[in-house]
PDB file of N, CA and C in Angstrom:
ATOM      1  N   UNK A   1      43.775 -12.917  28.670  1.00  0.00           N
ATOM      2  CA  UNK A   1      44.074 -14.159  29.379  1.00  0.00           C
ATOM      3  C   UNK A   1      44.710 -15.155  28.413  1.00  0.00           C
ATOM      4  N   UNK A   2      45.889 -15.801  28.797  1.00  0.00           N
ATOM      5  CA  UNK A   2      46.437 -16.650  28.158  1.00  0.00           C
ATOM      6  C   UNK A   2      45.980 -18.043  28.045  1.00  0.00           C
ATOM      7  N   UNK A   3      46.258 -18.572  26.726  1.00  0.00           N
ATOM      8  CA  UNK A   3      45.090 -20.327  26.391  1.00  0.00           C
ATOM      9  C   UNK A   3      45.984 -21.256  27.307  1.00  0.00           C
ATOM     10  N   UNK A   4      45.763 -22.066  26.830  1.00  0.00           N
ATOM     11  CA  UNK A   4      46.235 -23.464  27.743  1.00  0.00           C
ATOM     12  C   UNK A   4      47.645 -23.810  27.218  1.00  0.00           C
ATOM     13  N   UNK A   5      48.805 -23.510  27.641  1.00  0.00           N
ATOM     14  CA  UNK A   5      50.299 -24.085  27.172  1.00  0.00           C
ATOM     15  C   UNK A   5      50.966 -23.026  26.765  1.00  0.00           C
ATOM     16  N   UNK A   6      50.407 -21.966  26.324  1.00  0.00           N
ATOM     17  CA  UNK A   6      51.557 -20.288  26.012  1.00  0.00           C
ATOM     18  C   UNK A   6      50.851 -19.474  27.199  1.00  0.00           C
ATOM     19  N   UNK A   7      51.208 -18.957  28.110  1.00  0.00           N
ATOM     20  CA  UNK A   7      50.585 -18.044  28.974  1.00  0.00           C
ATOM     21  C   UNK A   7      50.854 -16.815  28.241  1.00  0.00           C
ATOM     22  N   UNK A   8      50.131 -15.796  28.749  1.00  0.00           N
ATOM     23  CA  UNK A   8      50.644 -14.383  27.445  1.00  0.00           C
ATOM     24  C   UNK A   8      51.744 -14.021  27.878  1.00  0.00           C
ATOM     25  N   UNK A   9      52.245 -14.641  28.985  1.00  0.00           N
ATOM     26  CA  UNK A   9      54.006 -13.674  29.576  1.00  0.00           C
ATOM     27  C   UNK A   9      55.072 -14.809  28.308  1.00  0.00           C
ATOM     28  N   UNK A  10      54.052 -15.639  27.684  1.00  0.00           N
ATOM     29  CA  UNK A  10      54.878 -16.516  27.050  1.00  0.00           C
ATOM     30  C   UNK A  10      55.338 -15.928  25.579  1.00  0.00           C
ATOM     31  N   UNK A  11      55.333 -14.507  25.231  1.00  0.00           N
ATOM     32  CA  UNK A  11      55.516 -14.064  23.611  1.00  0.00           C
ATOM     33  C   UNK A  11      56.322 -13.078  24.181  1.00  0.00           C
ATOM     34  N   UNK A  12      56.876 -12.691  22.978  1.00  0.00           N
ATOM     35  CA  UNK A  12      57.821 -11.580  23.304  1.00  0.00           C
ATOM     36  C   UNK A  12      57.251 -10.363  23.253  1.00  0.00           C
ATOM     37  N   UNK A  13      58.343  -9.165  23.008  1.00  0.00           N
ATOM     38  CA  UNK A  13      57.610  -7.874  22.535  1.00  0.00           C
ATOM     39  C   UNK A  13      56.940  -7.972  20.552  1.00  0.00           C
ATOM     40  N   UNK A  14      57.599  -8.657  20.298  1.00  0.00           N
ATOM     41  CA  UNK A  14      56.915  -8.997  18.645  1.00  0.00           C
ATOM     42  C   UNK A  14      55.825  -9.928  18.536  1.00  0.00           C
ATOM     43  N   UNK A  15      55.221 -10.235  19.674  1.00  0.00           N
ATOM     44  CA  UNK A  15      54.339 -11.186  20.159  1.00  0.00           C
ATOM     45  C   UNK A  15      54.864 -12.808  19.333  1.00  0.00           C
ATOM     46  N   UNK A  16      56.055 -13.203  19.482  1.00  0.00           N
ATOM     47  CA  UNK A  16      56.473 -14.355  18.814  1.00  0.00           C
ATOM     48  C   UNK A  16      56.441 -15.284  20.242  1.00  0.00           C
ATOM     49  N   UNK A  17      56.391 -16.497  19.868  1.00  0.00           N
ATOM     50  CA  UNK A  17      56.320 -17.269  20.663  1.00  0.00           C
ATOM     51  C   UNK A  17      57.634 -17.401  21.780  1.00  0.00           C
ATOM     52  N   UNK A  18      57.928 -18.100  23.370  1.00  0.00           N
ATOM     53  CA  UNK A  18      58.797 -18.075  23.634  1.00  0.00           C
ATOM     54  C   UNK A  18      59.507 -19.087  23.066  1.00  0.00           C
ATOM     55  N   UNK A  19      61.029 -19.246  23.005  1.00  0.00           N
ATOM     56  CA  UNK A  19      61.792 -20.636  22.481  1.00  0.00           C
ATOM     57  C   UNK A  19      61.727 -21.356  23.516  1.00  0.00           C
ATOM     58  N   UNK A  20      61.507 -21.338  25.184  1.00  0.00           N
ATOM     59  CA  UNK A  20      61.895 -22.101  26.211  1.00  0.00           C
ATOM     60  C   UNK A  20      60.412 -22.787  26.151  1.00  0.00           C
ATOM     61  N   UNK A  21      58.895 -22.524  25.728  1.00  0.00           N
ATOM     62  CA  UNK A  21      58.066 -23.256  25.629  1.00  0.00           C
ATOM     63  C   UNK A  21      57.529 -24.394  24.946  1.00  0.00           C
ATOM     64  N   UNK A  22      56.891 -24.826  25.821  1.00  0.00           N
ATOM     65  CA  UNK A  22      56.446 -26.532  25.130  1.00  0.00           C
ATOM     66  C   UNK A  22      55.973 -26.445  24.077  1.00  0.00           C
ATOM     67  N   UNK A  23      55.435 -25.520  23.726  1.00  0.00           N
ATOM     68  CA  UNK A  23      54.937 -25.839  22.213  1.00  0.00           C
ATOM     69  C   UNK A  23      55.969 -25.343  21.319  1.00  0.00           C
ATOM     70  N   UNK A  24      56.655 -24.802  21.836  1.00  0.00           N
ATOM     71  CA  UNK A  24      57.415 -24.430  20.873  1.00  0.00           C
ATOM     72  C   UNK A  24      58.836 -25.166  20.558  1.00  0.00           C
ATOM     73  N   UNK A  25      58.908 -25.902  21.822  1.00  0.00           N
ATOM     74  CA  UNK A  25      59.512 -27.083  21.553  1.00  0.00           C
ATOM     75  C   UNK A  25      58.809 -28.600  20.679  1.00  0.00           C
ATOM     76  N   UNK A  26      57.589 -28.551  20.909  1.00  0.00           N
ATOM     77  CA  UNK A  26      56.832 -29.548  20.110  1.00  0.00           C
ATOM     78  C   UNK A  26      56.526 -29.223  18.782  1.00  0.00           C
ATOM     79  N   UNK A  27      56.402 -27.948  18.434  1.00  0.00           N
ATOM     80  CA  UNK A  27      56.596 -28.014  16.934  1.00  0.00           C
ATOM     81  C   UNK A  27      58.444 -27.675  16.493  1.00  0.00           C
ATOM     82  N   UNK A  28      59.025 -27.644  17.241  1.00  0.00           N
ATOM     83  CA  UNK A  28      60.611 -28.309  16.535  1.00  0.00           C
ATOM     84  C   UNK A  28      60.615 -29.798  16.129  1.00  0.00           C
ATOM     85  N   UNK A  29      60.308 -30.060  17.607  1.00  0.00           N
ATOM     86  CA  UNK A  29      59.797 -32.328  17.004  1.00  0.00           C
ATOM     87  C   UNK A  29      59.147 -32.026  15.792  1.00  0.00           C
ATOM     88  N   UNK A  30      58.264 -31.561  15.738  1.00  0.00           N
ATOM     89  CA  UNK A  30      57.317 -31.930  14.522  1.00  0.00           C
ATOM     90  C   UNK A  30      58.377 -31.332  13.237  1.00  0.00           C
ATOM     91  N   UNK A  31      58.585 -30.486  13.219  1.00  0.00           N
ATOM     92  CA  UNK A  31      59.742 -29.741  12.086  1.00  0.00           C
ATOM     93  C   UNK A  31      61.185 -31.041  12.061  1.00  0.00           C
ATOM     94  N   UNK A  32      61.427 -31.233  12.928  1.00  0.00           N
ATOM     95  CA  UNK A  32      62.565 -32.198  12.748  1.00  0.00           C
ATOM     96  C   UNK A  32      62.122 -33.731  12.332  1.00  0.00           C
ATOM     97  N   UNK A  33      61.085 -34.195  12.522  1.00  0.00           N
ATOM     98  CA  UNK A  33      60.456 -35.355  11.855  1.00  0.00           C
ATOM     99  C   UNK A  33      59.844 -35.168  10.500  1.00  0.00           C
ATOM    100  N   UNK A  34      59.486 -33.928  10.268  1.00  0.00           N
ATOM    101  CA  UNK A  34      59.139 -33.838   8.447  1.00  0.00           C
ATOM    102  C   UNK A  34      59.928 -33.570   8.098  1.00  0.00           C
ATOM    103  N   UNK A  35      61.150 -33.504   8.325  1.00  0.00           N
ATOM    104  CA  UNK A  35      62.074 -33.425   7.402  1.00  0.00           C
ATOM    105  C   UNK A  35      62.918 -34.585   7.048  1.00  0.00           C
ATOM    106  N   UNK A  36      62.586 -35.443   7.769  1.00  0.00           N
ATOM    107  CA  UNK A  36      62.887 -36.783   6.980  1.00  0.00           C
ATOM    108  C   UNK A  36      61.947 -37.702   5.854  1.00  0.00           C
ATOM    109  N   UNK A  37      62.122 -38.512   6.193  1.00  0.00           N
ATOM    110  CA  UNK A  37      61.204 -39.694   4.808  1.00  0.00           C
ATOM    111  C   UNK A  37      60.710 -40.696   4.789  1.00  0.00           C
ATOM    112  N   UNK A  38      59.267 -40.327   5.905  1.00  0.00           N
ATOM    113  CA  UNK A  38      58.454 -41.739   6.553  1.00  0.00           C
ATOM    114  C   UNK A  38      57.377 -41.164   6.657  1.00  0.00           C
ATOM    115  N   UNK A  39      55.971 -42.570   6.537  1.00  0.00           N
ATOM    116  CA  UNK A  39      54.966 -42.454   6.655  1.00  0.00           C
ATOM    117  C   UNK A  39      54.320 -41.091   7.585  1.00  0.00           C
ATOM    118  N   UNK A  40      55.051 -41.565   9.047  1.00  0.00           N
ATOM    119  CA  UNK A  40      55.309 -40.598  10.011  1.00  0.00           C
ATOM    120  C   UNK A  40      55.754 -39.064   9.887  1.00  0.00           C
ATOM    121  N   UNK A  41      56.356 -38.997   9.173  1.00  0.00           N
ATOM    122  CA  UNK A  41      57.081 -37.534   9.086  1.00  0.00           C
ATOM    123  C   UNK A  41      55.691 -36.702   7.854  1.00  0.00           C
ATOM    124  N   UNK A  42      55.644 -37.285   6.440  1.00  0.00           N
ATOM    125  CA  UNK A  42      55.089 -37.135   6.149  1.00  0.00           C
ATOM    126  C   UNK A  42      53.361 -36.538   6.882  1.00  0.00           C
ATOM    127  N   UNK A  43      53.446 -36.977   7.693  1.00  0.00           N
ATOM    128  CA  UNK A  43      51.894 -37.340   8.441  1.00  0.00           C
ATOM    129  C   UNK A  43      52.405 -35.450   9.427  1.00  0.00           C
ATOM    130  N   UNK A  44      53.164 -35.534   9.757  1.00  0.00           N
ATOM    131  CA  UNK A  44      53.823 -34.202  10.517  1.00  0.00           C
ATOM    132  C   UNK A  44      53.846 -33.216   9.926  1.00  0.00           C
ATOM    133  N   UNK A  45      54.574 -33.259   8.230  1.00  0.00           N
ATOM    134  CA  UNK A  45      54.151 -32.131   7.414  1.00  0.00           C
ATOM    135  C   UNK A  45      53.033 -31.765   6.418  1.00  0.00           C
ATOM    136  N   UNK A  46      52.479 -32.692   6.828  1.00  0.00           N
ATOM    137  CA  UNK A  46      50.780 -32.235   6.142  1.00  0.00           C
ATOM    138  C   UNK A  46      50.231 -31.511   6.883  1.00  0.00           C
ATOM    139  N   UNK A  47      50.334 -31.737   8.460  1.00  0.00           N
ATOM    140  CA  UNK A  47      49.711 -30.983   9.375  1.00  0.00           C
ATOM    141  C   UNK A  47      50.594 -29.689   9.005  1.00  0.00           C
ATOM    142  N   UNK A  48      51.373 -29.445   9.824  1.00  0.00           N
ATOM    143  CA  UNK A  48      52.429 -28.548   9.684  1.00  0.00           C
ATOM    144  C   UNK A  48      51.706 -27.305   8.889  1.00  0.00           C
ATOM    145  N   UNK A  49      52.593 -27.918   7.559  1.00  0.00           N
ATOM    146  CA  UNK A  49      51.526 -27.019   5.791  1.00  0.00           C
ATOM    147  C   UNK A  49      50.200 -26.729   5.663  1.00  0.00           C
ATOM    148  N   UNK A  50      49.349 -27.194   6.545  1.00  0.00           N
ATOM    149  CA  UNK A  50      47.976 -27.318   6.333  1.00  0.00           C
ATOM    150  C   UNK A  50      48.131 -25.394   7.277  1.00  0.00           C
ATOM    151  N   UNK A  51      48.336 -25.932   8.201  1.00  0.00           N
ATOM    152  CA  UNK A  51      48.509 -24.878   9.341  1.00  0.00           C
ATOM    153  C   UNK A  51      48.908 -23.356   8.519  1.00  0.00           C
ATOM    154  N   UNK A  52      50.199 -23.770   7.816  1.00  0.00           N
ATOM    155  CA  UNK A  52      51.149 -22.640   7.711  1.00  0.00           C
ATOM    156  C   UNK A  52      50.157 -21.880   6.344  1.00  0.00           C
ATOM    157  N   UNK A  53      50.360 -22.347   5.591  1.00  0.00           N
ATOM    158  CA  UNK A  53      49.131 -21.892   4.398  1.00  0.00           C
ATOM    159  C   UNK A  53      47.801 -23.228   3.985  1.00  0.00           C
ATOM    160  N   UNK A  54      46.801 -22.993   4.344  1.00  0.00           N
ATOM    161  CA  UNK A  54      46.269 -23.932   4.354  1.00  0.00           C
ATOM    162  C   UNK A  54      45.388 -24.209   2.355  1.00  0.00           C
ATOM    163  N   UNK A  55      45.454 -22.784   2.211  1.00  0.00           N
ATOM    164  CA  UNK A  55      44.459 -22.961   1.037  1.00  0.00           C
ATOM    165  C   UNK A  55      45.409 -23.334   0.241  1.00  0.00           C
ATOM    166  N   UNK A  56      47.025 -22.335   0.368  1.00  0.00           N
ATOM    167  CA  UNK A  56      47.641 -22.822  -0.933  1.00  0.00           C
ATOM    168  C   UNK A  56      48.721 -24.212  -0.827  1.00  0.00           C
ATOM    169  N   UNK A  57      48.792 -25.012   0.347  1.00  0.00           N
ATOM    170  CA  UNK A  57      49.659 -26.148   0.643  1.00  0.00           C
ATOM    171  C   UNK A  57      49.084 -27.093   1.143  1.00  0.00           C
ATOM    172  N   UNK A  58      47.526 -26.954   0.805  1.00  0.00           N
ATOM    173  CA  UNK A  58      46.605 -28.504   1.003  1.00  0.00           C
ATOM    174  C   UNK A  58      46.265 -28.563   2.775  1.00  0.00           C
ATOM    175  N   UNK A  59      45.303 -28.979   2.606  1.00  0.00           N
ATOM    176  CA  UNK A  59      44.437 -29.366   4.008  1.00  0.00           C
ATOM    177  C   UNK A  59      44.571 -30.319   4.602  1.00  0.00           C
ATOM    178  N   UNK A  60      44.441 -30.199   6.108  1.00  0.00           N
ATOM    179  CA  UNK A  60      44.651 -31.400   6.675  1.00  0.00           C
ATOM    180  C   UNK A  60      43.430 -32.332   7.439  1.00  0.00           C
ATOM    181  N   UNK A  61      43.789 -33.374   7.277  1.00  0.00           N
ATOM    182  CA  UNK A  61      41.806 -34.001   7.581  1.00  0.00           C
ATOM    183  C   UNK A  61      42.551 -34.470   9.072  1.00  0.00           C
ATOM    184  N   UNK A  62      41.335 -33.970  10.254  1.00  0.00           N
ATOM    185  CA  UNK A  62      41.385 -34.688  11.100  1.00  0.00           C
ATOM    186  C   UNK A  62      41.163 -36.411  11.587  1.00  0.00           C
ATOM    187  N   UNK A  63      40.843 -37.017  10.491  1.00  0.00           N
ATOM    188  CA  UNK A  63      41.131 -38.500  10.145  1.00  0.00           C
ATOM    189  C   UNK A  63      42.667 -39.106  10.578  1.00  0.00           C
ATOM    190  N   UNK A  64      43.586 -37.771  10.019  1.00  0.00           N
ATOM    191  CA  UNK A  64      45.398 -38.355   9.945  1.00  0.00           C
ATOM    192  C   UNK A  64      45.580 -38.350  11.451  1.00  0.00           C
ATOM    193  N   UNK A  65      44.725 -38.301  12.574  1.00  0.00           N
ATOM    194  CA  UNK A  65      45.000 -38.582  13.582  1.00  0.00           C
ATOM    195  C   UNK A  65      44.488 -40.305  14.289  1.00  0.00           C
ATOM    196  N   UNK A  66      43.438 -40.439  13.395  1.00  0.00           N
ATOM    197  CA  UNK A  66      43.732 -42.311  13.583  1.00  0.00           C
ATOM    198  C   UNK A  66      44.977 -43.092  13.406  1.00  0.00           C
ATOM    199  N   UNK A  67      45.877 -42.147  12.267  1.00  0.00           N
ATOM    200  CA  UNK A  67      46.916 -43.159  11.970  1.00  0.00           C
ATOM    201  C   UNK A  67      48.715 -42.627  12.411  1.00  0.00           C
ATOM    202  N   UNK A  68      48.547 -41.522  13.192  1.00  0.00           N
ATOM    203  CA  UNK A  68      49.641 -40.936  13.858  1.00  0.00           C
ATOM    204  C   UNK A  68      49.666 -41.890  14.573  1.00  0.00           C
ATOM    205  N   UNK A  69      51.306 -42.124  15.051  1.00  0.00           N
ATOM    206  CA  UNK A  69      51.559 -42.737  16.255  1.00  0.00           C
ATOM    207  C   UNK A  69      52.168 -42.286  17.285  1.00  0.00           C
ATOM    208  N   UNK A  70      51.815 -42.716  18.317  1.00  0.00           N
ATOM    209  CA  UNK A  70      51.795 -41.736  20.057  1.00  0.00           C
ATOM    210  C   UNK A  70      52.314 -40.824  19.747  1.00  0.00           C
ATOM    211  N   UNK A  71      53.529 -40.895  19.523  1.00  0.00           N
ATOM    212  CA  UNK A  71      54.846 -40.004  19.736  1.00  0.00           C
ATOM    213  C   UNK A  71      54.822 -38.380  18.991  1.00  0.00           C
ATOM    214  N   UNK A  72      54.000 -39.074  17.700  1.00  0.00           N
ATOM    215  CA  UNK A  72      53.672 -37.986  16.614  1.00  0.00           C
ATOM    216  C   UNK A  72      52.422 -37.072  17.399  1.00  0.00           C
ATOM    217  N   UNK A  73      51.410 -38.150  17.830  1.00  0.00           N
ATOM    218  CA  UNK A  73      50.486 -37.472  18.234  1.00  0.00           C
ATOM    219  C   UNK A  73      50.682 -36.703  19.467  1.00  0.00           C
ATOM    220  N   UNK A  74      51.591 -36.830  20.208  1.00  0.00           N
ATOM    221  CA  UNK A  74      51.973 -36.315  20.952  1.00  0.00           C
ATOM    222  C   UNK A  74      52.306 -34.598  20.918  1.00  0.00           C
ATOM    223  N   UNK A  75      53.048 -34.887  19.994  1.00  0.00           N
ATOM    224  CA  UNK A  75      54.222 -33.414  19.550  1.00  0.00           C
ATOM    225  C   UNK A  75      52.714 -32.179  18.578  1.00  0.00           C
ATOM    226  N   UNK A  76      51.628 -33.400  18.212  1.00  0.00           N
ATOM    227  CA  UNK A  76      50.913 -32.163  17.562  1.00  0.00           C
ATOM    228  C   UNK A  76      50.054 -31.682  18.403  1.00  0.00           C
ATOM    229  N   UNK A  77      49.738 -32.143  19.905  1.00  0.00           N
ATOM    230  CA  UNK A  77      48.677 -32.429  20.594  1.00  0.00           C
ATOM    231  C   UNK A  77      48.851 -30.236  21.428  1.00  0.00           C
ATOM    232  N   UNK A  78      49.804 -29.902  21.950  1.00  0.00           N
ATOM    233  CA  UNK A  78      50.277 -28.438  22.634  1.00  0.00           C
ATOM    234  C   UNK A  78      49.958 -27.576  21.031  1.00  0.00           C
ATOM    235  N   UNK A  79      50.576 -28.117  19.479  1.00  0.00           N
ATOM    236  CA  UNK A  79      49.941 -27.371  18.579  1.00  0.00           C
ATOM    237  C   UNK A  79      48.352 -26.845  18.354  1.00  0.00           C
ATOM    238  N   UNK A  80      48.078 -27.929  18.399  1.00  0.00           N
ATOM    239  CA  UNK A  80      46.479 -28.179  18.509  1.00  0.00           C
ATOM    240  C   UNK A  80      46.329 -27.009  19.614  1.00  0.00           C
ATOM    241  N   UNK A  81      46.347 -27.546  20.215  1.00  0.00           N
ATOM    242  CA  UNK A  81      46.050 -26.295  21.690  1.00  0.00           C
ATOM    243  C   UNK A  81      46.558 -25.082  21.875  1.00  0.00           C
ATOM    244  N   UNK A  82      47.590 -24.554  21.212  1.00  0.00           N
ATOM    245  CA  UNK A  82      47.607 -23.405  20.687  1.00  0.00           C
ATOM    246  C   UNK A  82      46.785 -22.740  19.488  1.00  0.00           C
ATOM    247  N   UNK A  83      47.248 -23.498  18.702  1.00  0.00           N
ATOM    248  CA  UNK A  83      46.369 -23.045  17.061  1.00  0.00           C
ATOM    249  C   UNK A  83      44.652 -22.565  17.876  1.00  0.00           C
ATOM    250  N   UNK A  84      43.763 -23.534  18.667  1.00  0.00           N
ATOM    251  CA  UNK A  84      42.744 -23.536  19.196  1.00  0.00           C
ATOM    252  C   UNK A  84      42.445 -21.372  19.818  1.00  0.00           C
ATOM    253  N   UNK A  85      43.786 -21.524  20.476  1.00  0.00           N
ATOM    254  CA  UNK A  85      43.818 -19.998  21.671  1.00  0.00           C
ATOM    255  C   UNK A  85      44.467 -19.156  20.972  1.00  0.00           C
ATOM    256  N   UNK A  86      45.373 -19.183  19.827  1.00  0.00           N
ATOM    257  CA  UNK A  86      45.807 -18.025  19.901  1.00  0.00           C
ATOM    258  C   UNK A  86      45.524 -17.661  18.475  1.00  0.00           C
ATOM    259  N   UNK A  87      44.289 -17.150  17.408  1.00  0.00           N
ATOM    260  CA  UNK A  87      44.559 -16.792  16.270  1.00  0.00           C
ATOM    261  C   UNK A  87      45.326 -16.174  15.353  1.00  0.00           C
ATOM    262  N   UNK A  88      46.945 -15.904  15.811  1.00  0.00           N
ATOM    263  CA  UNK A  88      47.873 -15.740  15.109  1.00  0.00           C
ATOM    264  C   UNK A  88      48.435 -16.123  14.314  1.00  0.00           C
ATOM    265  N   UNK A  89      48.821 -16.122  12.609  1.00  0.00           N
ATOM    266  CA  UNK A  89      49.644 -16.547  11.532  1.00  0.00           C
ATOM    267  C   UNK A  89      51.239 -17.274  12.187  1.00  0.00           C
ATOM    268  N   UNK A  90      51.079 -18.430  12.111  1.00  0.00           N
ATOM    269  CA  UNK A  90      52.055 -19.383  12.709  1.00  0.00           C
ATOM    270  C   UNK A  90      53.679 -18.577  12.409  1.00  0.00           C
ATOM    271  N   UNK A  91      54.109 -17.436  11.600  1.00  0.00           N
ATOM    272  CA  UNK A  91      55.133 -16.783  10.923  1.00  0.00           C
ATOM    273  C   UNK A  91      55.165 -15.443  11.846  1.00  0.00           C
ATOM    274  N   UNK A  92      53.803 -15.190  12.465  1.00  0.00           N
ATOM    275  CA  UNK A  92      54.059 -14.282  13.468  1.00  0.00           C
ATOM    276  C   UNK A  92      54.758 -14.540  14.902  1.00  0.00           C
ATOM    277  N   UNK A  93      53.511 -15.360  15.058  1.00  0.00           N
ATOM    278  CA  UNK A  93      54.013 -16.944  16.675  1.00  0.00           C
ATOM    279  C   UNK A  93      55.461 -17.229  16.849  1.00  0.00           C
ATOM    280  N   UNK A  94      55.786 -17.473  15.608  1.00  0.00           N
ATOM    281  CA  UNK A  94      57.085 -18.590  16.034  1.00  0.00           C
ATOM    282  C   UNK A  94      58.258 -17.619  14.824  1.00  0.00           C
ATOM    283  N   UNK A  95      58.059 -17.379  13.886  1.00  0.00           N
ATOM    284  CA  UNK A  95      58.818 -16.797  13.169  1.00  0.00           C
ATOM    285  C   UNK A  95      59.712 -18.026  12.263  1.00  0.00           C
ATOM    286  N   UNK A  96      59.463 -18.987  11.702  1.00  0.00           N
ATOM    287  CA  UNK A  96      60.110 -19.849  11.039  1.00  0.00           C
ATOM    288  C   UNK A  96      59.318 -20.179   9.630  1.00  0.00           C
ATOM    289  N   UNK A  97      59.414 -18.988   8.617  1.00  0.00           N
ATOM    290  CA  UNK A  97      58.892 -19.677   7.557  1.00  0.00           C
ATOM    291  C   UNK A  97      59.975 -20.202   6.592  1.00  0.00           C
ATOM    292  N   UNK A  98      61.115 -19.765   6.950  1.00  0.00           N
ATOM    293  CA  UNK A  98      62.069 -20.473   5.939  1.00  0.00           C
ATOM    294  C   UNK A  98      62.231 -21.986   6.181  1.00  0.00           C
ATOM    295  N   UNK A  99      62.167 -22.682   7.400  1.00  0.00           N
ATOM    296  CA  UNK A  99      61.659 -23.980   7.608  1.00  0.00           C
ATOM    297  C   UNK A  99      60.538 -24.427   6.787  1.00  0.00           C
ATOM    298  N   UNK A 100      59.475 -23.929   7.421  1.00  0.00           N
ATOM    299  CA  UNK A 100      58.623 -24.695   6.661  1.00  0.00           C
ATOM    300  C   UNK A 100      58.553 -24.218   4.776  1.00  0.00           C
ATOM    301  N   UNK A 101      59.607 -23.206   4.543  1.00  0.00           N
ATOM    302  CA  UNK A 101      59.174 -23.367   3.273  1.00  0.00           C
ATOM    303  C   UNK A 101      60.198 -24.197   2.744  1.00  0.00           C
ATOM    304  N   UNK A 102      61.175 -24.924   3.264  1.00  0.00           N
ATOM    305  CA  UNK A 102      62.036 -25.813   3.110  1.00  0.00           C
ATOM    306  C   UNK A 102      60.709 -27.595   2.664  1.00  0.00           C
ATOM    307  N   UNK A 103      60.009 -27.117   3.794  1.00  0.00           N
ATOM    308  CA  UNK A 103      59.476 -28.494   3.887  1.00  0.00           C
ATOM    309  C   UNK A 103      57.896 -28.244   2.736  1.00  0.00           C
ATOM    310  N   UNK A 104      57.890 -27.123   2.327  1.00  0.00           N
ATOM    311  CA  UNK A 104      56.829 -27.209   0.758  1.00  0.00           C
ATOM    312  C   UNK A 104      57.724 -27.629  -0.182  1.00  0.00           C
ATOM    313  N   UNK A 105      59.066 -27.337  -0.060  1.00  0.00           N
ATOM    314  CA  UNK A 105      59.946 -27.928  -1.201  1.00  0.00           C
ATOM    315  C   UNK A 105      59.913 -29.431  -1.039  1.00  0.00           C
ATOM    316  N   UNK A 106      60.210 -29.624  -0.313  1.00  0.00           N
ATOM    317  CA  UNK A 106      59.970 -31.536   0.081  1.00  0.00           C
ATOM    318  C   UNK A 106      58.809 -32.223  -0.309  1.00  0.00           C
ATOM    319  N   UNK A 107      58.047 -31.643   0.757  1.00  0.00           N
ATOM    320  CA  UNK A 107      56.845 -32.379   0.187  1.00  0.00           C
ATOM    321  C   UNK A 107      55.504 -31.863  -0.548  1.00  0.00           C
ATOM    322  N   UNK A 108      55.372 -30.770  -1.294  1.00  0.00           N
ATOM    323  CA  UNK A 108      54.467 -30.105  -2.539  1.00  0.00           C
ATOM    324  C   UNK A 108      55.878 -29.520  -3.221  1.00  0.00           C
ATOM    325  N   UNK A 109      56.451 -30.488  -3.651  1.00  0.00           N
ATOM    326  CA  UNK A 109      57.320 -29.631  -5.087  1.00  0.00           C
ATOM    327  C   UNK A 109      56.910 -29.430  -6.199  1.00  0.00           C
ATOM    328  N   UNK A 110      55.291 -30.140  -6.524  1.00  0.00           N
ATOM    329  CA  UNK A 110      54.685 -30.073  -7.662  1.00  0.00           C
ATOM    330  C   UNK A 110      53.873 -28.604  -7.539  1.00  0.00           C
ATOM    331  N   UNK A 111      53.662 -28.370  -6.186  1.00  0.00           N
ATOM    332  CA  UNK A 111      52.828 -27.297  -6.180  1.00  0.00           C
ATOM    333  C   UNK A 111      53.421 -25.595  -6.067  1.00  0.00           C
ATOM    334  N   UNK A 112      54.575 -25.822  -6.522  1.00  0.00           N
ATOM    335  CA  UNK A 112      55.893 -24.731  -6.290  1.00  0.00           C
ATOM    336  C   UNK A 112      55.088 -23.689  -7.331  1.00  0.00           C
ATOM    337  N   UNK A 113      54.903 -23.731  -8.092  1.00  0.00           N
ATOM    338  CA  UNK A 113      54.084 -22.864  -9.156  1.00  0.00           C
ATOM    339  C   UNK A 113      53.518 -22.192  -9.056  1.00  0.00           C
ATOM    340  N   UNK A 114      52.334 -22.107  -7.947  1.00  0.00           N
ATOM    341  CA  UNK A 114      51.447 -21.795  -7.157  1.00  0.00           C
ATOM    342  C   UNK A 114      51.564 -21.153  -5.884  1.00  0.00           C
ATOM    343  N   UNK A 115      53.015 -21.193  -5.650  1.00  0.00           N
ATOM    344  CA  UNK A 115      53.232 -20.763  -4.160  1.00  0.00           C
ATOM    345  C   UNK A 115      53.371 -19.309  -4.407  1.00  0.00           C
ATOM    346  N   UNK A 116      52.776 -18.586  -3.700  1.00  0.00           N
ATOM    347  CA  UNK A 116      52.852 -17.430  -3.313  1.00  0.00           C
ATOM    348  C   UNK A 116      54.099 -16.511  -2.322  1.00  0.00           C
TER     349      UNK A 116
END
């Protein structure tokens, strides 16, 4: 049975996420706002990284949701609710780690050393 926002007709045969779905449109917002250079964006790719490797690209405290604003909280809110239903490696789901490893270069460039 499919969670709340990917139904299972929603993955492909590689079980990757669909592109026409909301979440998978809401983590593009979120990918297209950390890649700029604001409180906000920042606040997008902590989550993001936390998600994608959490031990080796830092954790994310559910606190950074007091200080998201709507819009942000918005776009992480269908993540959340996936991450919740579907225990799959976000590189399986969606297939974009060259994105986000764009955005460990951005924001953990100190921690490049370490990256696996």
């Amino acid at each position: 049975m499919g969670g709340q926002g990917v139904p299972e007709s929603g993955f492909d045969a590689e079980g990757r996420v669909d592109p026409g779905s909301p979440v998978f449109a809401a983590l593009h917002r979120l990918l297209a706002l950390a890649r700029s250079n604001t409180t906000q964006s920042r606040r997008a790719a902590t989550f993001l990284l936390a998600w994608w490797y959490p031990k080796n690209w830092g954790g994310w405290e559910l606190t950074e949701l007091w200080l998201a604003d709507e819009a942000v909280f918005q776009h992480m809110l269908p993540l959340m609710r996936f991450i919740t239903r579907y225990p799959n490696h976000p590189a399986t789901a969606f297939g974009l780690d060259d994105l986000l490893d764009g955005l460990f270069e951005q924001w953990r460039p100190h921690r490049r050393a370490g990256h696996a």
